[in-house]
PDB file of N, CA and C in Angstrom:
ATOM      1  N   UNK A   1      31.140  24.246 -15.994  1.00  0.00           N
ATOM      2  CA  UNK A   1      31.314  23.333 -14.857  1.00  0.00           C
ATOM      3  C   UNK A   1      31.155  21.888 -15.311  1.00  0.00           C
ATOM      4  N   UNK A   2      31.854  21.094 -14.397  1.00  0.00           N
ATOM      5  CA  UNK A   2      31.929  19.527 -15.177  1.00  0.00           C
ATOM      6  C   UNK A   2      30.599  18.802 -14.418  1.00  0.00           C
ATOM      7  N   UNK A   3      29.923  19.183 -14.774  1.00  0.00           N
ATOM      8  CA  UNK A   3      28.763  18.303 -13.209  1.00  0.00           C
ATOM      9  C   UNK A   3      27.491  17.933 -14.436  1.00  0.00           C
ATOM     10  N   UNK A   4      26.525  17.424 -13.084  1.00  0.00           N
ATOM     11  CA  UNK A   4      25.227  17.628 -14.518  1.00  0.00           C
ATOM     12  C   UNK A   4      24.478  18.774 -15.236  1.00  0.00           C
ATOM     13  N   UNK A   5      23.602  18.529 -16.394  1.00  0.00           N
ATOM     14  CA  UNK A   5      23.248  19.665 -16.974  1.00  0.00           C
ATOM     15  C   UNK A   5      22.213  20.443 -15.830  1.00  0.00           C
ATOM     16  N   UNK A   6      21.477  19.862 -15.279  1.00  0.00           N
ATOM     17  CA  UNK A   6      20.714  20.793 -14.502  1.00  0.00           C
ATOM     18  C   UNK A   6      21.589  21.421 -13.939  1.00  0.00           C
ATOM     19  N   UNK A   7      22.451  20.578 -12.781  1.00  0.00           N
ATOM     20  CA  UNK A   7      23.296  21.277 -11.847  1.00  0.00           C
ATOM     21  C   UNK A   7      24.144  22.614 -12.793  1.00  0.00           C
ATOM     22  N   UNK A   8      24.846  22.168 -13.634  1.00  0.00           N
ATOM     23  CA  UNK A   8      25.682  23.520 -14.573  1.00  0.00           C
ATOM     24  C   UNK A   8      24.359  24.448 -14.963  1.00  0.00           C
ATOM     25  N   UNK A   9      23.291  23.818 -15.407  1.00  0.00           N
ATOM     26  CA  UNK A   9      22.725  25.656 -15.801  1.00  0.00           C
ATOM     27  C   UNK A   9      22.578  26.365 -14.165  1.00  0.00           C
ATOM     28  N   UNK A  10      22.385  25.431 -12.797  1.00  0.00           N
ATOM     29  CA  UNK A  10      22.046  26.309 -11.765  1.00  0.00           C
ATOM     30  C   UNK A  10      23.219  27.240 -11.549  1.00  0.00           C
ATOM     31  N   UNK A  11      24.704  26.522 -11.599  1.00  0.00           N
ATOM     32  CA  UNK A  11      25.685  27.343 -11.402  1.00  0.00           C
ATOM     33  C   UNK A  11      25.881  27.897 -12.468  1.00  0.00           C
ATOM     34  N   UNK A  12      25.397  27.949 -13.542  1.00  0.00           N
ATOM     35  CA  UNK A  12      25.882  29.179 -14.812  1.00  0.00           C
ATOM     36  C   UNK A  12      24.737  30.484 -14.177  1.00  0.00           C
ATOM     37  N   UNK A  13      23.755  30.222 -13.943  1.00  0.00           N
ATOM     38  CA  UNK A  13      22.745  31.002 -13.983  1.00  0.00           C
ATOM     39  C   UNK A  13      23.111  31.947 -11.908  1.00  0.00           C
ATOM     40  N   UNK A  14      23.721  31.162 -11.238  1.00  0.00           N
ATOM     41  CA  UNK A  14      23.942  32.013 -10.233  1.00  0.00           C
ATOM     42  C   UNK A  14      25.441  32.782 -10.674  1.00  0.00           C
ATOM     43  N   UNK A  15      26.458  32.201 -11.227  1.00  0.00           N
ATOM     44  CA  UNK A  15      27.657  33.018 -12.108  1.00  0.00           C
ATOM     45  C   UNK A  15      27.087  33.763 -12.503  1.00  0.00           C
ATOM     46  N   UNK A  16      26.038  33.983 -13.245  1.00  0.00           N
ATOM     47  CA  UNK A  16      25.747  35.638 -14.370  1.00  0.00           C
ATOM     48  C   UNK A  16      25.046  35.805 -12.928  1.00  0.00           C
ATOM     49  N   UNK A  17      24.394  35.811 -11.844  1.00  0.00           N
ATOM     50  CA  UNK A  17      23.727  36.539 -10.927  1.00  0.00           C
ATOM     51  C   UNK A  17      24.988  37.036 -10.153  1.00  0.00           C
ATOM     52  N   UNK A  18      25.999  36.613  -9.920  1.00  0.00           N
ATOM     53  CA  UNK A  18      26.808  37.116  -9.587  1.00  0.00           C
ATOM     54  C   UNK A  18      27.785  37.837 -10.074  1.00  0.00           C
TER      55      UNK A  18
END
């Protein structure tokens, strides 16, 4: 995702939860 690093690990980390 193009955003910030916090924000991308939250959406990497709800992607693998999903």
């Amino acid at each position: 995702t193009q955003k910030i690093v916090k924000q991308d690990v939250s959406d990497f980390e709800f992607s693998t939860s999903v």
